[in-house]
C-alpha atoms as a PDB file:
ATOM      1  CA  UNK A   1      79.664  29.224 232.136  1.00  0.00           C
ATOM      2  CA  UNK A   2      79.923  27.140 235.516  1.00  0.00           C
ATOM      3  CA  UNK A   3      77.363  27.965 238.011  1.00  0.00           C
ATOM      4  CA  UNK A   4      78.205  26.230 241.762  1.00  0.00           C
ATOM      5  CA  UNK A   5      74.774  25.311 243.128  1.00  0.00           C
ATOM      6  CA  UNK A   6      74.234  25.474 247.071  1.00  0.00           C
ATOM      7  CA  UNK A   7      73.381  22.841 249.216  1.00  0.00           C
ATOM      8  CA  UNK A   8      69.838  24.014 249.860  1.00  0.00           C
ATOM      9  CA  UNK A   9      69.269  23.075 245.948  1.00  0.00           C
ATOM     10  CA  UNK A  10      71.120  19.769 246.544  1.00  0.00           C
ATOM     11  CA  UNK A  11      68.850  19.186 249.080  1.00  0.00           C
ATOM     12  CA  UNK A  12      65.961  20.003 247.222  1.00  0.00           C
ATOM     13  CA  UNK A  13      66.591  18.098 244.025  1.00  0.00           C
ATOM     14  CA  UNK A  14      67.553  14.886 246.934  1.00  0.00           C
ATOM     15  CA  UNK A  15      63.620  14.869 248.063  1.00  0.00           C
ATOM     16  CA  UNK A  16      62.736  13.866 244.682  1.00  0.00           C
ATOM     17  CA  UNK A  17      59.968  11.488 244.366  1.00  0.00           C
ATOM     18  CA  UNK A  18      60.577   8.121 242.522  1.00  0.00           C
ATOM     19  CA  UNK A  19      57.726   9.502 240.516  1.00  0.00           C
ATOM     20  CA  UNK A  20      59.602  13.171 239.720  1.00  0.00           C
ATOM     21  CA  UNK A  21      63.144  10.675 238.854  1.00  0.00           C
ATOM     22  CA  UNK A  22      61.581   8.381 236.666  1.00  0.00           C
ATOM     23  CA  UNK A  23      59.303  10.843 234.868  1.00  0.00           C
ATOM     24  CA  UNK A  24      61.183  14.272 232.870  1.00  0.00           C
ATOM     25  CA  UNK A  25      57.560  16.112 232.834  1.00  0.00           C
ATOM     26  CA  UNK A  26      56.909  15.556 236.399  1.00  0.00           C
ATOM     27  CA  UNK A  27      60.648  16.251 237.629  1.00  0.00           C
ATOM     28  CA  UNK A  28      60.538  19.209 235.347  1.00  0.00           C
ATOM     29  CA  UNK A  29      57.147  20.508 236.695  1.00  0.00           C
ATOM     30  CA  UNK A  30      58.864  21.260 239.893  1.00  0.00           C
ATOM     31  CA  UNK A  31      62.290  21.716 239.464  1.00  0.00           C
ATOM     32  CA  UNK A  32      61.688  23.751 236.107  1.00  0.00           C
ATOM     33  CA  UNK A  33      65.201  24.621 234.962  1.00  0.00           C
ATOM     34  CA  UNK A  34      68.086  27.353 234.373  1.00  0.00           C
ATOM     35  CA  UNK A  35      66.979  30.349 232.280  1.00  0.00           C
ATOM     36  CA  UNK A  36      70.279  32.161 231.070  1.00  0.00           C
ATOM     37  CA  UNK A  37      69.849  35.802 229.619  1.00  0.00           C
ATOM     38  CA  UNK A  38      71.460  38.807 228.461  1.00  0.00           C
ATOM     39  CA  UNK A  39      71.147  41.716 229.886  1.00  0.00           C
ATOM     40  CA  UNK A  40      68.380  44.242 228.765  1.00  0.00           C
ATOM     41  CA  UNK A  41      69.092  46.413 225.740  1.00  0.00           C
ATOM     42  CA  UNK A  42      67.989  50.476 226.440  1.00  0.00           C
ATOM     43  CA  UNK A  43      64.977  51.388 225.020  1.00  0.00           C
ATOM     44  CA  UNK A  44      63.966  49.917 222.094  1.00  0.00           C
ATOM     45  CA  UNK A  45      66.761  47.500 220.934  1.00  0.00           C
ATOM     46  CA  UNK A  46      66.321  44.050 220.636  1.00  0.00           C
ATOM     47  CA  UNK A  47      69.256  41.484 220.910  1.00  0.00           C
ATOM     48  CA  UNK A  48      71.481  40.171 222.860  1.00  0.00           C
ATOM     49  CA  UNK A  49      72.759  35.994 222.456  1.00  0.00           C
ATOM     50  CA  UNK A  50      75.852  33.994 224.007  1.00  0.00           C
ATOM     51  CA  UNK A  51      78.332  33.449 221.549  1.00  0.00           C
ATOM     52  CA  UNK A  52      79.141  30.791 219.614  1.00  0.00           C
ATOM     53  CA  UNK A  53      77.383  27.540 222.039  1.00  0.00           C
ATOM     54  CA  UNK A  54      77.094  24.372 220.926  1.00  0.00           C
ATOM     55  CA  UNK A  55      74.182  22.380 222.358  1.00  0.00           C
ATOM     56  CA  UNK A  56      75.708  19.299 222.416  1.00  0.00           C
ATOM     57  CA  UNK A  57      78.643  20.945 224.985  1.00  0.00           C
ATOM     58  CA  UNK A  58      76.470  21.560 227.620  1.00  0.00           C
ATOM     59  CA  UNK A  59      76.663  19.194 230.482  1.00  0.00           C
ATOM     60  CA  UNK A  60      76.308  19.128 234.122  1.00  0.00           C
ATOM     61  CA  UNK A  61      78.111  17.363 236.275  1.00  0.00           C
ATOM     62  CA  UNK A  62      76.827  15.891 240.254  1.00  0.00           C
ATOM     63  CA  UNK A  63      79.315  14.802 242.840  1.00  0.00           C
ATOM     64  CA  UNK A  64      77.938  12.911 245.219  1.00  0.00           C
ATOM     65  CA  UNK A  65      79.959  13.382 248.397  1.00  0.00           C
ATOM     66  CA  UNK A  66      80.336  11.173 251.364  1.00  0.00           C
ATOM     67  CA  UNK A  67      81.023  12.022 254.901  1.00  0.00           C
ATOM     68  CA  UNK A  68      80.782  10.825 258.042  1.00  0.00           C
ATOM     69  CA  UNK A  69      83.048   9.883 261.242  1.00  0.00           C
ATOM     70  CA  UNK A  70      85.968   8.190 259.526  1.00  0.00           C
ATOM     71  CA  UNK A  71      85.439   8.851 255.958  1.00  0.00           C
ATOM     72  CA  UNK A  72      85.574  12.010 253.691  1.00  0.00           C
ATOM     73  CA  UNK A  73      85.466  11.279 249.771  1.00  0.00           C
ATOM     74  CA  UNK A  74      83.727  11.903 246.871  1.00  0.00           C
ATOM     75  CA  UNK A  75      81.556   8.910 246.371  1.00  0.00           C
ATOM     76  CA  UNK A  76      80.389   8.785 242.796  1.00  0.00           C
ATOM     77  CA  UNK A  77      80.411  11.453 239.641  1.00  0.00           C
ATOM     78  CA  UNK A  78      77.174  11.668 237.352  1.00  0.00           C
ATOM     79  CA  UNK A  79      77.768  13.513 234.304  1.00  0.00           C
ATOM     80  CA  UNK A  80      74.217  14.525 232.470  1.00  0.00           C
ATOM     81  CA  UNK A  81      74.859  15.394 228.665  1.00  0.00           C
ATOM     82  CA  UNK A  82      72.170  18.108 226.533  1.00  0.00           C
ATOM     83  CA  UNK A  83      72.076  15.874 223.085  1.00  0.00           C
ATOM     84  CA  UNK A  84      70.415  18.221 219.700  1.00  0.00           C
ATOM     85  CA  UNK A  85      66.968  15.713 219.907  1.00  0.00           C
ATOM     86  CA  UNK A  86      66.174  14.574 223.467  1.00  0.00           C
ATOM     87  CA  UNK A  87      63.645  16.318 224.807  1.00  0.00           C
ATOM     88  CA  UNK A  88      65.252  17.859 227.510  1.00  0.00           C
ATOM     89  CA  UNK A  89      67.421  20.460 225.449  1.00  0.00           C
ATOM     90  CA  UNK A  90      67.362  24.310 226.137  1.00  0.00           C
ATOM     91  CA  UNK A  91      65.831  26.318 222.878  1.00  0.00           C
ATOM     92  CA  UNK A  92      67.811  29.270 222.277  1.00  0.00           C
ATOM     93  CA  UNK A  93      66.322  32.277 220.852  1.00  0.00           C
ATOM     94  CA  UNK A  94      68.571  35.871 219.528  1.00  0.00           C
ATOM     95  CA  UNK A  95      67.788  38.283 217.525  1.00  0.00           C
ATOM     96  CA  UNK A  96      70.218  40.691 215.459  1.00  0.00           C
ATOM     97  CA  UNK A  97      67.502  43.258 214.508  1.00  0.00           C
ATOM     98  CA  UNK A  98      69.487  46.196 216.089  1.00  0.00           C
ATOM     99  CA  UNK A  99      72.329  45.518 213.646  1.00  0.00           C
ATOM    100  CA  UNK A 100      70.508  45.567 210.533  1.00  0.00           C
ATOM    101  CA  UNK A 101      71.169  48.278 208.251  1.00  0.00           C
ATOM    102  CA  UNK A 102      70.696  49.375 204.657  1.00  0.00           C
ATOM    103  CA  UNK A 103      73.361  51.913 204.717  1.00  0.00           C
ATOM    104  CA  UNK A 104      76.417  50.253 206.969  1.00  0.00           C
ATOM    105  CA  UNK A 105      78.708  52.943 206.716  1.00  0.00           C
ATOM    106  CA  UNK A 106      80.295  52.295 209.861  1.00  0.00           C
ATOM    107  CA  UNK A 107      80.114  48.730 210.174  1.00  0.00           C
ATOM    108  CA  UNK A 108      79.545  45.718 208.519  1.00  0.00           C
ATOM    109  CA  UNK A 109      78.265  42.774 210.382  1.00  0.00           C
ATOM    110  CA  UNK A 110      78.118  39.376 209.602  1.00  0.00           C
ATOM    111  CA  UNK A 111      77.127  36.343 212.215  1.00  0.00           C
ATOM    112  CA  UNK A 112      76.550  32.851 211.700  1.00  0.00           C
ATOM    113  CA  UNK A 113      73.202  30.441 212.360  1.00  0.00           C
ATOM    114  CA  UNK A 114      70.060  33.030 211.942  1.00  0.00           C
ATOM    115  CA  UNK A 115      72.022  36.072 212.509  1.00  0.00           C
ATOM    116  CA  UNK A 116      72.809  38.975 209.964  1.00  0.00           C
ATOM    117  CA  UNK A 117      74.784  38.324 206.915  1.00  0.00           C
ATOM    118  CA  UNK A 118      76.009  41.110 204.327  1.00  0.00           C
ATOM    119  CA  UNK A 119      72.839  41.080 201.069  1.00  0.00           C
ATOM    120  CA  UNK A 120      74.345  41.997 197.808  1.00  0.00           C
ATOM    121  CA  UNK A 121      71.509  42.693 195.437  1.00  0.00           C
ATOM    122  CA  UNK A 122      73.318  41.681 191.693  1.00  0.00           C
ATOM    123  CA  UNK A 123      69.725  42.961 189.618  1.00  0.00           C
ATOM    124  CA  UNK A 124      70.743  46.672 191.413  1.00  0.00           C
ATOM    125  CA  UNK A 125      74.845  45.524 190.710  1.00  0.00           C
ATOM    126  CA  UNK A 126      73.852  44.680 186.650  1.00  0.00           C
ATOM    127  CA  UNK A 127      71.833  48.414 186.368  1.00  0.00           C
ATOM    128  CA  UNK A 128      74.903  49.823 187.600  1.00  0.00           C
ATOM    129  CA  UNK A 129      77.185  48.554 185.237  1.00  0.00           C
ATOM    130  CA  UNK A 130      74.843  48.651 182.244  1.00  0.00           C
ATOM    131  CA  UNK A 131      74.034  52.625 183.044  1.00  0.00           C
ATOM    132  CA  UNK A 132      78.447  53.014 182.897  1.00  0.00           C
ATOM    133  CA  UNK A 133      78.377  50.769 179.998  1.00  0.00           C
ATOM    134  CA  UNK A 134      75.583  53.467 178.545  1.00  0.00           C
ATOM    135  CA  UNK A 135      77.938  56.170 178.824  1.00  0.00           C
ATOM    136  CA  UNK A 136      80.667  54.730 176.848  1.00  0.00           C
ATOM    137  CA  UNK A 137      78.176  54.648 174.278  1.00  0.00           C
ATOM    138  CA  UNK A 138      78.763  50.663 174.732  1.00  0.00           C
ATOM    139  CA  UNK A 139      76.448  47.796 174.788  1.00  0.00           C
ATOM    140  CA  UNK A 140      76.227  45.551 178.149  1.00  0.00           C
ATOM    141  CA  UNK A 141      76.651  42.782 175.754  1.00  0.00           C
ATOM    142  CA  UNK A 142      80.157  43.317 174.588  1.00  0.00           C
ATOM    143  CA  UNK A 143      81.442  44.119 178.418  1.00  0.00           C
ATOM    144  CA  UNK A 144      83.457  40.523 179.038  1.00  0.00           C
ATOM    145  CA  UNK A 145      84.421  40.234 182.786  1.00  0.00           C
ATOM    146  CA  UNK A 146      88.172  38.768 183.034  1.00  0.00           C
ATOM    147  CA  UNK A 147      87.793  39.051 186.793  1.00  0.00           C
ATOM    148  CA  UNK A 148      85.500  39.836 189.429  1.00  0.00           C
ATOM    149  CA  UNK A 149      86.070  40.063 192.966  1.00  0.00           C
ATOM    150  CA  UNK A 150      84.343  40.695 195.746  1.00  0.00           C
ATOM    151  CA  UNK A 151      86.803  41.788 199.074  1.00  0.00           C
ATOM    152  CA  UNK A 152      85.300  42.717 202.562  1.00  0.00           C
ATOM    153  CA  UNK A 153      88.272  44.219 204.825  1.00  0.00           C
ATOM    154  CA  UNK A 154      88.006  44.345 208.610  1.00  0.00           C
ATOM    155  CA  UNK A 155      90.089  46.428 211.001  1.00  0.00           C
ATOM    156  CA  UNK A 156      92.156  43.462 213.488  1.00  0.00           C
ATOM    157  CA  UNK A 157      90.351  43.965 217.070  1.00  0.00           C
ATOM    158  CA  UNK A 158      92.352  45.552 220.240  1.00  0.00           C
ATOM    159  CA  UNK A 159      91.262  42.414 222.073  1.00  0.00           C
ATOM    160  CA  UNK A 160      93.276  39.747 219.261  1.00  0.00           C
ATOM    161  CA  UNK A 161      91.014  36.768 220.898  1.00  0.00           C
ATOM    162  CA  UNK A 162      88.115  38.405 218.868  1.00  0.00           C
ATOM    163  CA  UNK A 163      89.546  37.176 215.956  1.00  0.00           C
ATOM    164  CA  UNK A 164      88.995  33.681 216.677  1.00  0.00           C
ATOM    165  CA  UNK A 165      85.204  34.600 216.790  1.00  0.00           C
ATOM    166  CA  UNK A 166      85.323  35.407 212.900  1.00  0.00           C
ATOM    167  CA  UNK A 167      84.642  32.569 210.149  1.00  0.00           C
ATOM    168  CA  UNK A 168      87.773  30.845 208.393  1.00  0.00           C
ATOM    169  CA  UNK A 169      86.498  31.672 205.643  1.00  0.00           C
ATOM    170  CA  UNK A 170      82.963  33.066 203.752  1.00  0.00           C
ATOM    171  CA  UNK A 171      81.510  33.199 200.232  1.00  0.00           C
ATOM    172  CA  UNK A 172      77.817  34.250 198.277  1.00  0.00           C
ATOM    173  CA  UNK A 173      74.795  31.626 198.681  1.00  0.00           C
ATOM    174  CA  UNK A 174      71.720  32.074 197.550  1.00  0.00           C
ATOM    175  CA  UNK A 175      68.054  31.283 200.047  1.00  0.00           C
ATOM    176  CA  UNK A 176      66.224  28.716 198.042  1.00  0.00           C
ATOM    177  CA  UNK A 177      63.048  26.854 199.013  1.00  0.00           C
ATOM    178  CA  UNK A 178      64.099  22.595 198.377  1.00  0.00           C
ATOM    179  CA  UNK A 179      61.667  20.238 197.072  1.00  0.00           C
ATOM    180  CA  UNK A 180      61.721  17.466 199.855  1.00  0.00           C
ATOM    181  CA  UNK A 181      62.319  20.417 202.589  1.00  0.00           C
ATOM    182  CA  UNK A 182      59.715  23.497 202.337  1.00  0.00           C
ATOM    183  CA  UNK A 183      61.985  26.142 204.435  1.00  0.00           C
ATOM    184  CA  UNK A 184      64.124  28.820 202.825  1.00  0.00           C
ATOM    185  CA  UNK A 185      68.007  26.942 203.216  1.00  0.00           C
ATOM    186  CA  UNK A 186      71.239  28.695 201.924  1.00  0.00           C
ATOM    187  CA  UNK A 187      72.895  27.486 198.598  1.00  0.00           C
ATOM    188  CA  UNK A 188      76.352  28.159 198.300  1.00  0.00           C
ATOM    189  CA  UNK A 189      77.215  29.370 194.606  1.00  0.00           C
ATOM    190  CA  UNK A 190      78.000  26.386 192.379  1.00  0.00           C
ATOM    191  CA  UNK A 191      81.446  28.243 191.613  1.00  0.00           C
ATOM    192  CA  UNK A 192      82.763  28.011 194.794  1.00  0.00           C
ATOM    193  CA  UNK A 193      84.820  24.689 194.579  1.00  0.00           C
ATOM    194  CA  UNK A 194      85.973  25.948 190.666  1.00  0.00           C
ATOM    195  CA  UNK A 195      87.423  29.386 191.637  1.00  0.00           C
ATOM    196  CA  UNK A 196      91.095  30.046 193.443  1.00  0.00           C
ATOM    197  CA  UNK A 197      89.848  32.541 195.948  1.00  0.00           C
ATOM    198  CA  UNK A 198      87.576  30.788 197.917  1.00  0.00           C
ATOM    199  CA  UNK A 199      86.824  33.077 200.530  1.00  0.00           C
ATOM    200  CA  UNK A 200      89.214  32.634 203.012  1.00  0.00           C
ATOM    201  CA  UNK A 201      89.992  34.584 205.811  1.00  0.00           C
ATOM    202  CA  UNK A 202      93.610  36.544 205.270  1.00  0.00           C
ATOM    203  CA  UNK A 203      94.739  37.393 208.537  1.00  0.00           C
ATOM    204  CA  UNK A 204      98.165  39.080 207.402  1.00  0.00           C
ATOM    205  CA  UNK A 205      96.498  41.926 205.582  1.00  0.00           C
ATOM    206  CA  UNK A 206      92.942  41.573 207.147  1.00  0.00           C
ATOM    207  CA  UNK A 207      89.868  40.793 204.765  1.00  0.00           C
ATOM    208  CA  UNK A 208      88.092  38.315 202.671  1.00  0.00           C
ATOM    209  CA  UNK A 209      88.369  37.651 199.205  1.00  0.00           C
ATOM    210  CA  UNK A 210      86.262  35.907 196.924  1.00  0.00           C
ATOM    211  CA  UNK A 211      86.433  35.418 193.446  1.00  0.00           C
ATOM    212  CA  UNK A 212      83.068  35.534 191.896  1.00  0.00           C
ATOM    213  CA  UNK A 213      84.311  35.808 187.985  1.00  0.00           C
ATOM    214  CA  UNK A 214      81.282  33.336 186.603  1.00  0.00           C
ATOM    215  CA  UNK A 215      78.827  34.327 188.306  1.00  0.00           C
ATOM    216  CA  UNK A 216      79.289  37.779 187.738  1.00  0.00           C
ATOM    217  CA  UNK A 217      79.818  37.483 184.081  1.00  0.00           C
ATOM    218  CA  UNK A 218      75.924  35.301 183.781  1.00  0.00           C
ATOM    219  CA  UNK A 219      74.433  38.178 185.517  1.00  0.00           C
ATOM    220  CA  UNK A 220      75.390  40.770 183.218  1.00  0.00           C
ATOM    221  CA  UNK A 221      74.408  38.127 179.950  1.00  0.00           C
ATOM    222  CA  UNK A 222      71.120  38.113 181.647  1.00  0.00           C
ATOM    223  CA  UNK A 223      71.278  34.083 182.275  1.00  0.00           C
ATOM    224  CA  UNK A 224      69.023  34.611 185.675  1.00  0.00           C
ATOM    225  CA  UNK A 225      65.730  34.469 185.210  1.00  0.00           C
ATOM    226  CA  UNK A 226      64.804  34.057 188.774  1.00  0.00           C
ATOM    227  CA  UNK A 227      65.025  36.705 191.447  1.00  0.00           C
ATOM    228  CA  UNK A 228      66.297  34.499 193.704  1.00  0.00           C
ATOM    229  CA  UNK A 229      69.045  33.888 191.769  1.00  0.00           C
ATOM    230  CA  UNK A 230      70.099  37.539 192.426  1.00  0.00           C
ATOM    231  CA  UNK A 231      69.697  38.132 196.057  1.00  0.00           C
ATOM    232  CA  UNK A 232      72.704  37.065 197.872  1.00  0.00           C
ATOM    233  CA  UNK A 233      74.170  36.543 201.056  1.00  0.00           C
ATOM    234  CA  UNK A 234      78.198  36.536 202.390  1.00  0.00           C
ATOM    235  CA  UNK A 235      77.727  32.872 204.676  1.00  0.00           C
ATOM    236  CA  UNK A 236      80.296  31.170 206.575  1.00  0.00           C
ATOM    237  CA  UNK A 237      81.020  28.402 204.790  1.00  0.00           C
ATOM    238  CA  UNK A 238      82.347  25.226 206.012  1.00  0.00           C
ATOM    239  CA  UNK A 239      83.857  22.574 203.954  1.00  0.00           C
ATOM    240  CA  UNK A 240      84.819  18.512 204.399  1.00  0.00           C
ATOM    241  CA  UNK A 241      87.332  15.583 202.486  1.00  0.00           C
ATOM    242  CA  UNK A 242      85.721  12.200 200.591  1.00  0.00           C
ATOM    243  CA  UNK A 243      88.077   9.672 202.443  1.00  0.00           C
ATOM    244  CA  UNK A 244      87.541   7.543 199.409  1.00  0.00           C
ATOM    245  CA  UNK A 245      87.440  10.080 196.500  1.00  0.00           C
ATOM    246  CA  UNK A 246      89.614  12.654 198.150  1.00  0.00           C
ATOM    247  CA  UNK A 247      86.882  15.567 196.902  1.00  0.00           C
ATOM    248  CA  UNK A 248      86.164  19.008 199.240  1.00  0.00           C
ATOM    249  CA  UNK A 249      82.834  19.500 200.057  1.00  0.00           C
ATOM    250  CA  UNK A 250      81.828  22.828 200.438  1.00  0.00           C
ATOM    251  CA  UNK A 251      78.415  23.976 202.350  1.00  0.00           C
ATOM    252  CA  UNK A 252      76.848  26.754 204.491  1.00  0.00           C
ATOM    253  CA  UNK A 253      77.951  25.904 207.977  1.00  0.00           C
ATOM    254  CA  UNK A 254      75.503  26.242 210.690  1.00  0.00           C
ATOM    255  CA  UNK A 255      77.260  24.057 213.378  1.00  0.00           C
ATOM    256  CA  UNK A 256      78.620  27.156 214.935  1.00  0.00           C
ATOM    257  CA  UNK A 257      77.545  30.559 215.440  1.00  0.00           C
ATOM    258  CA  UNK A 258      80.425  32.959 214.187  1.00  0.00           C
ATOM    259  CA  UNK A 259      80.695  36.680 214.692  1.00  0.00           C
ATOM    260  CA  UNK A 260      82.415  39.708 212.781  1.00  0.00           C
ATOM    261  CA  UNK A 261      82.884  42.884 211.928  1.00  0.00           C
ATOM    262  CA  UNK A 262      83.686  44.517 208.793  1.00  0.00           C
ATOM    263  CA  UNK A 263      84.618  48.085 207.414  1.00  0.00           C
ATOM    264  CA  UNK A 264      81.399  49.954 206.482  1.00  0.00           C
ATOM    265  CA  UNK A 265      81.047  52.131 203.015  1.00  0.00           C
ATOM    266  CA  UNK A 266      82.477  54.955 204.710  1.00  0.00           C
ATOM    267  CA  UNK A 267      85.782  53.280 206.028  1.00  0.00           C
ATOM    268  CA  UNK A 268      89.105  53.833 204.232  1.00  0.00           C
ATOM    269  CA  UNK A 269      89.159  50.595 203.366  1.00  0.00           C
ATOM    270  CA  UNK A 270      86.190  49.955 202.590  1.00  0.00           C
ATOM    271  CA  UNK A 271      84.132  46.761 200.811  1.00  0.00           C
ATOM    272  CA  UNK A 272      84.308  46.376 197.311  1.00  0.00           C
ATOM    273  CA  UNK A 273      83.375  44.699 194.122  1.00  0.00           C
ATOM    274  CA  UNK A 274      86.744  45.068 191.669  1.00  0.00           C
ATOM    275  CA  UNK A 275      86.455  43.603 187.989  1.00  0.00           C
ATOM    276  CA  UNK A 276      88.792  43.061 185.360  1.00  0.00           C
ATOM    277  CA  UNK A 277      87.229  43.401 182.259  1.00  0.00           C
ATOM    278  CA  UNK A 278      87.682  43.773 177.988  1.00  0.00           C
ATOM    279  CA  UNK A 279      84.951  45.867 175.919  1.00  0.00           C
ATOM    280  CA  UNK A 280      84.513  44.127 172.199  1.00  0.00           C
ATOM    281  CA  UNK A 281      84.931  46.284 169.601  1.00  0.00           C
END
């Protein structure tokens, strides 16, 4: 966004006091400041955000030109940079509550920072598969999972720039509550940096796979004790190199705020769990 300010402003913000220059509370008491917004959703809705800003990007820049009989040149440049702690940062605020949905059959949405993210329920998952085990007069116990998969396909947008709004690439974390830190934080799954599918964006045949074969496998042996430890959420996931040891780091990335869509339940192709599996005799 660039926003060309008149002179009238110029003029204004000139007839500072030392007092208002030297001091951000008093400058900021009568200047105030630049209040961005979407516009209104109808009725009801609630929403609306910019996409994917980074704080520390913003800056303004000030020209200060000179002019007068013989001269006619830009004097000097100040440049004023938005930093993640000074005081003088803009708070954002969004909210996604008109996309949530317990039965996405058209869509599927997933966003990054606060926004919605796809929750896979595994206690509701394990009933499932031990009520087919049931029928095949099998125990839950002697199902062994080869393979299990989860794959979230996505329709490429008309507009192909869209595409650059969706994460590289996505996998299942868990909210826990740290020890040193009392907020709720996601935890990517341990098997993340163990597994070949990782999660990563396919752009030739458009969706996400992620191999989820362990974890799978120690929720249907019941190894969960904590509920927790079933409720999951499809994060972008962000990922960095040891210079020294040369080992990937994988974690829940919240420097940016991604955006996409996915096929609902209803779609053709639609999002699905597919296991490879062996009943014991």
């Amino acid at each position: 966004i660039n926003m060309d300010l008149p002179l009238s402003y110029a003029a204004e913000l000139l007839s500072a006091t030392k007092e208002e220059r030297d001091s951000i509370p008093f400058f900021q008491n009568r200047f105030k400041g630049f209040y961005i917004a979407t516009e209104p959703l109808p009725g009801t809705l609630t929403g609306g955000r910019f996409n994917i800003i980074t704080p520390s990007d913003i800056y303004m820049s000030l020209t200060y030109n000179h002019i007068d009989d013989t001269v006619t040149n830009s004097d000097s440049l100040l440049i004023y940079y938005a930093s993640e702690t000074e005081p003088n940062i803009n708070i954002f605020k969004h909210s996604s509550k008109s996309l949530e949905s317990t039965n996405p059959t058209n869509k599927l949405f997933v966003e990054g920072l606060a926004g919605v993210k796809p929750f896979i329920d595994f206690a509701v998952i394990k009933n499932t598969v031990n009520t087919w085990a049931l029928s095949l007069n099998t125990d839950l116990s002697k199902v062994i999972i080869a393979r299990a998969e989860l794959i979230f396909p996505y329709e490429f947008p008309s507009d192909f720039t869209l595409i650059g709004q969706y994460p590289a690439q996505m996998y299942l974390a868990k909210r826990e509550t740290g020890t040193l830190y009392k907020g709720l934080y996601y935890e990517l799954l341990s098997e993340l940096p163990k597994v070949d599918d990782k999660g990563l964006n396919n752009r030739s045949k458009f969706y996400f796979n992620m191999n989820i074969t362990s974890y799978f496998q120690n929720v249907l042996k019941g190894k969960f004790t904590k509920k927790s430890d079933l409720e999951t959420y499809v994060v972008p996931v962000a990922s960095s190199t040891n210079s020294y040891t040369g080992e990937l780091a994988y974690f829940f990335d919240n420097a940016a705020y991604y955006k996409g869509v996915f096929n609902g339940t209803a779609a053709t192709r639609k999002p699905k769990l597919r296991i490879t599996y062996v009943i014991l005799p």
